[in-house]
Protein backbone atom coordinates (compact mmCIF):
# COMPACT_ATOMS: atom_id res chain seq x y z
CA UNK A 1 35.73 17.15 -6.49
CA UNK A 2 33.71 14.10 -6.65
CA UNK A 3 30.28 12.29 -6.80
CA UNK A 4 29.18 9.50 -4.64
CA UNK A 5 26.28 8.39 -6.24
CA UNK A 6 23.79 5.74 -4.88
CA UNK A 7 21.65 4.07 -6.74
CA UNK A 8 17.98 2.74 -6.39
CA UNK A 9 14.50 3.35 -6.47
CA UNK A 10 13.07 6.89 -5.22
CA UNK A 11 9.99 5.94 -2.81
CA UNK A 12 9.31 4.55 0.51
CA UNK A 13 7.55 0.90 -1.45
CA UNK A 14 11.32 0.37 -2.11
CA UNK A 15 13.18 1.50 0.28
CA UNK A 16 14.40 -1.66 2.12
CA UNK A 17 14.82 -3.81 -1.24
CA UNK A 18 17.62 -5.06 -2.76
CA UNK A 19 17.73 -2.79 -5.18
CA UNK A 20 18.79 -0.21 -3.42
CA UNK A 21 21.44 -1.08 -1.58
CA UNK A 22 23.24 2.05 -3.01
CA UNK A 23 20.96 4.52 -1.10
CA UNK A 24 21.18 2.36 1.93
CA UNK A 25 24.85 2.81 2.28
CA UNK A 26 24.57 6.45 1.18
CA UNK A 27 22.64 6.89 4.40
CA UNK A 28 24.94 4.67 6.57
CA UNK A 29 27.71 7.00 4.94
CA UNK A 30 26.00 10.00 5.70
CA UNK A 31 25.21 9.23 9.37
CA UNK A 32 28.69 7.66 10.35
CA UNK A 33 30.26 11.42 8.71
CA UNK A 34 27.53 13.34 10.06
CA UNK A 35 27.58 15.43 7.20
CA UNK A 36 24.36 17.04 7.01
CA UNK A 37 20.88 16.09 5.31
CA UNK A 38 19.48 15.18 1.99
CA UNK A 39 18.03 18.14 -0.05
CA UNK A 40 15.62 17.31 -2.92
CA UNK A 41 17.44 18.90 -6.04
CA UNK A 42 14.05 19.11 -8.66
CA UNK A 43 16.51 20.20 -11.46
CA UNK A 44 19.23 17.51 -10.71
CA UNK A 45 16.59 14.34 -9.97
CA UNK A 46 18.53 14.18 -6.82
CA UNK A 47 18.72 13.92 -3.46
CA UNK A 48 21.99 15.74 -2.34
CA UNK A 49 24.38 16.62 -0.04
CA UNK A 50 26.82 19.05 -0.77
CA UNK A 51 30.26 19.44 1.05
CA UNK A 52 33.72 21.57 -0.41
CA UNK A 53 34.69 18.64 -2.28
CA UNK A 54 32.19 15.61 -2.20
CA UNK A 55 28.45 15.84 -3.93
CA UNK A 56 26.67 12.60 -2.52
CA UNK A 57 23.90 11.81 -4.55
CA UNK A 58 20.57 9.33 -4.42
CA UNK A 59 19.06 9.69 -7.90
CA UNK A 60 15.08 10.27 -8.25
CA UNK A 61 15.03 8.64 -10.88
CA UNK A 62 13.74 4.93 -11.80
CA UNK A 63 16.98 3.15 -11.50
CA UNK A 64 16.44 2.21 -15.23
CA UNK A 65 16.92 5.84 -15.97
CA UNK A 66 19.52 6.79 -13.60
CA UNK A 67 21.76 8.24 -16.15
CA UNK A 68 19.56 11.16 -17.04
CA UNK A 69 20.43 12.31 -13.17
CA UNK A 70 24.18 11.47 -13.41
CA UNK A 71 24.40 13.09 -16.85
CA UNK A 72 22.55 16.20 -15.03
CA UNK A 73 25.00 15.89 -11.63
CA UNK A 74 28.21 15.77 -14.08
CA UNK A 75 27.37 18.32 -16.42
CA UNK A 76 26.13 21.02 -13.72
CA UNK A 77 28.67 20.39 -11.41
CA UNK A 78 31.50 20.11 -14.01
CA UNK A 79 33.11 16.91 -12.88
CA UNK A 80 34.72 14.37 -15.50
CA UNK A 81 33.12 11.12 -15.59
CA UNK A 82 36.73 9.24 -14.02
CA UNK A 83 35.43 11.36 -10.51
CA UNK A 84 32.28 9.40 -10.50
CA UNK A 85 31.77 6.73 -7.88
CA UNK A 86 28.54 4.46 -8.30
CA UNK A 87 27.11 2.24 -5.83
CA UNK A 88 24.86 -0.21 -6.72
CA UNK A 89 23.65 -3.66 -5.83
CA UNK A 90 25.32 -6.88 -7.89
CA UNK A 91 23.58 -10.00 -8.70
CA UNK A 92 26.62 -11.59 -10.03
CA UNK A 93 28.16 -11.15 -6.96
CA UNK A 94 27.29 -13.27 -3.45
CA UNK A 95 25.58 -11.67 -0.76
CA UNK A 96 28.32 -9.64 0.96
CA UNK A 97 31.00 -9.60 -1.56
CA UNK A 98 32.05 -6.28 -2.41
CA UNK A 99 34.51 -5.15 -5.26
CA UNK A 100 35.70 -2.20 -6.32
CA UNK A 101 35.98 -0.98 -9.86
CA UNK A 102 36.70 0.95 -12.77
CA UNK A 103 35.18 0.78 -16.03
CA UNK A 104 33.39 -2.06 -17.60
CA UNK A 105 30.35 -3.78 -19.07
CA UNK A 106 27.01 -3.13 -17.16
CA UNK A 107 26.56 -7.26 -16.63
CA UNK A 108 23.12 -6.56 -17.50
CA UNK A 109 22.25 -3.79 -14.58
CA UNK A 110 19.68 -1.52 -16.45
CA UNK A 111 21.13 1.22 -13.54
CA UNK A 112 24.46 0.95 -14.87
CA UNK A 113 23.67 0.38 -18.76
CA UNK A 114 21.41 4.24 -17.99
CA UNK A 115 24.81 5.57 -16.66
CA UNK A 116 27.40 3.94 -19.60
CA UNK A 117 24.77 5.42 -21.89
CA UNK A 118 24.53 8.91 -20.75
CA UNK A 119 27.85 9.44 -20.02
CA UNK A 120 29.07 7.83 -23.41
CA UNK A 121 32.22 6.26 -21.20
CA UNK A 122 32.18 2.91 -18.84
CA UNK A 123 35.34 4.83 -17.12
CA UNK A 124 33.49 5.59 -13.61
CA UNK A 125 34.15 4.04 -10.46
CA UNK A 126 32.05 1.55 -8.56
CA UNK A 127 31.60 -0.03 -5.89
CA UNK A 128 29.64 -3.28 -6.51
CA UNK A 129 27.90 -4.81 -3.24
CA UNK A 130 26.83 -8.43 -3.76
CA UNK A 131 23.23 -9.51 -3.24
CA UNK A 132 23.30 -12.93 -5.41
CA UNK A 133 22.61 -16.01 -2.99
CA UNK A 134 22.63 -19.85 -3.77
CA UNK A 135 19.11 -19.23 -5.78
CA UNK A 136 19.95 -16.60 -7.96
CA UNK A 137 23.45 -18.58 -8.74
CA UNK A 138 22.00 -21.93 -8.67
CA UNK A 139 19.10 -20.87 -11.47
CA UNK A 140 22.25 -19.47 -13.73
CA UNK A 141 24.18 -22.66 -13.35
CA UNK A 142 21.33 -24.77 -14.39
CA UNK A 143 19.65 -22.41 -17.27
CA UNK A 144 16.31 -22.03 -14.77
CA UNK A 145 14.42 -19.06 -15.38
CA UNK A 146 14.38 -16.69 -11.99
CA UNK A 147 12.78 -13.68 -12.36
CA UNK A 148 15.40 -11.50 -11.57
CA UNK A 149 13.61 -8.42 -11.84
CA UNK A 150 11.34 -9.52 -9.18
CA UNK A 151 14.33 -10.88 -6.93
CA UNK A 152 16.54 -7.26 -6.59
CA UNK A 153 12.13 -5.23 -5.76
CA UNK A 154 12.24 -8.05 -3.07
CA UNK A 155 13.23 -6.78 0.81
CA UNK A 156 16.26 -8.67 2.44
CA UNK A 157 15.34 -11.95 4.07
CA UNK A 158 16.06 -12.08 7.96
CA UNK A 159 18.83 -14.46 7.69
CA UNK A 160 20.82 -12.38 5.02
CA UNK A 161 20.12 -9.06 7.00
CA UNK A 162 23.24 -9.81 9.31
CA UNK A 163 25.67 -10.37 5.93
CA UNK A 164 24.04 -7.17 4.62
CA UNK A 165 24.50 -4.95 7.26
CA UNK A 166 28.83 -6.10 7.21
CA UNK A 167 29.01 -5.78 3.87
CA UNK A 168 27.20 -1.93 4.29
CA UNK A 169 29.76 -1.21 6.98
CA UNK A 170 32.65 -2.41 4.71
CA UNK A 171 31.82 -0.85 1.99
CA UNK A 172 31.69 2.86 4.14
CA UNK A 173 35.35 1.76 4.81
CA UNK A 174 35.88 1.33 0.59
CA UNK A 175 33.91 4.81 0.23
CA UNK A 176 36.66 6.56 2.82
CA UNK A 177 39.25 4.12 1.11
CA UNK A 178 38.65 5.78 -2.42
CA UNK A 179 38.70 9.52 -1.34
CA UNK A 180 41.44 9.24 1.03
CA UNK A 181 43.91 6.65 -0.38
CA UNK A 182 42.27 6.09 -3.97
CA UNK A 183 40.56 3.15 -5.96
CA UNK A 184 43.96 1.10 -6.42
CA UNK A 185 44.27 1.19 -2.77
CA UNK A 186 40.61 0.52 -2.30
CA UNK A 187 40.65 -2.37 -4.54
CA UNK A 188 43.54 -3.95 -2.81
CA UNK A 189 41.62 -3.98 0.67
CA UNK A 190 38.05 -4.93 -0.40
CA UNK A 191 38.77 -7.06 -3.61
């Protein structure tokens, strides 16, 4: 069994942000697989679906504190941490880039650093969809201050909606990649 978990923000004030890019390809998952529809779990912080052998999960949690609902999902469903696959947005990665991974530092994504923590292990799997853009690299390269934290609560301008909407399709094709053919195979198509 496994969990595909996305990650963002519970609420509609963030539901088209960049933030949560996770829960927007949860849905695009979820409607190409017509699998069913999202049940509020009050005990899990979770929105989930439940099929014989895939949990999909959108955390109610902050994204900050998305661990405490992983923890929860991993614990009550008895699933080892290496059967985890998070989806989350990546600022060090262009808009529409999208690499698949295992294990690792959290590259300063509070989701991620909630998940390493609670689980105690970096050795999950995750799918990292790129949202940087030439003003989030450029103000790295040159030591400006961006307020990132402001940037990912931000919706999607028009011009990078077409890039976002390939990369969500893709990366439905690296969630089908990883259950049916595994993350090696997975990262060898979409890396």
């Amino acid at each position: 069994m496994k969990i595909i978990v996305g990650l963002g923000n519970p609420g509609d004030k963030y539901a088209k942000v960049r933030h949560n890019l996770g829960f927007m390809l949860l849905d695009e998952y979820v409607k190409k697989v017509d699998i069913g529809h999202w049940t509020l779990d009050g005990k899990l912080k979770a929105e989930i679906i439940k099929t014989r052998e895939i949990i999909f999960a959108k955390p109610q949690t902050f994204m900050n504190n998305s661990g405490l609902c992983i923890a929860a999902l991993v614990k009550y469903f008895k699933i080892s941490p290496e059967d985890v696959v998070i989806v989350h947005d990546e600022l060090d990665l262009p808009l529409g880039k999208i690499k698949v991974r295992i294990g690792g530092a959290a590259a300063g994504h509070h989701g991620v650093e909630s998940i390493i923590n609670a689980l105690k292990t970096d050795q999950f799997i995750r799918i990292r969809l790129g949202i940087g853009n030439l003003r989030t690299l450029s103000s790295e390269r040159d030591g400006q201050h961006l307020k990132l934290e402001k940037f990912v609560l931000e919706p999607f301008m028009s011009v990078e909606r077409p890039k976002v909407k390939h990369m969500v399709k893709q990366a439905v094709l690296a969630v089908d990649f990883i259950l049916e053919k595994g993350v090696s195979q997975a990262q060898n198509q979409f890396n």
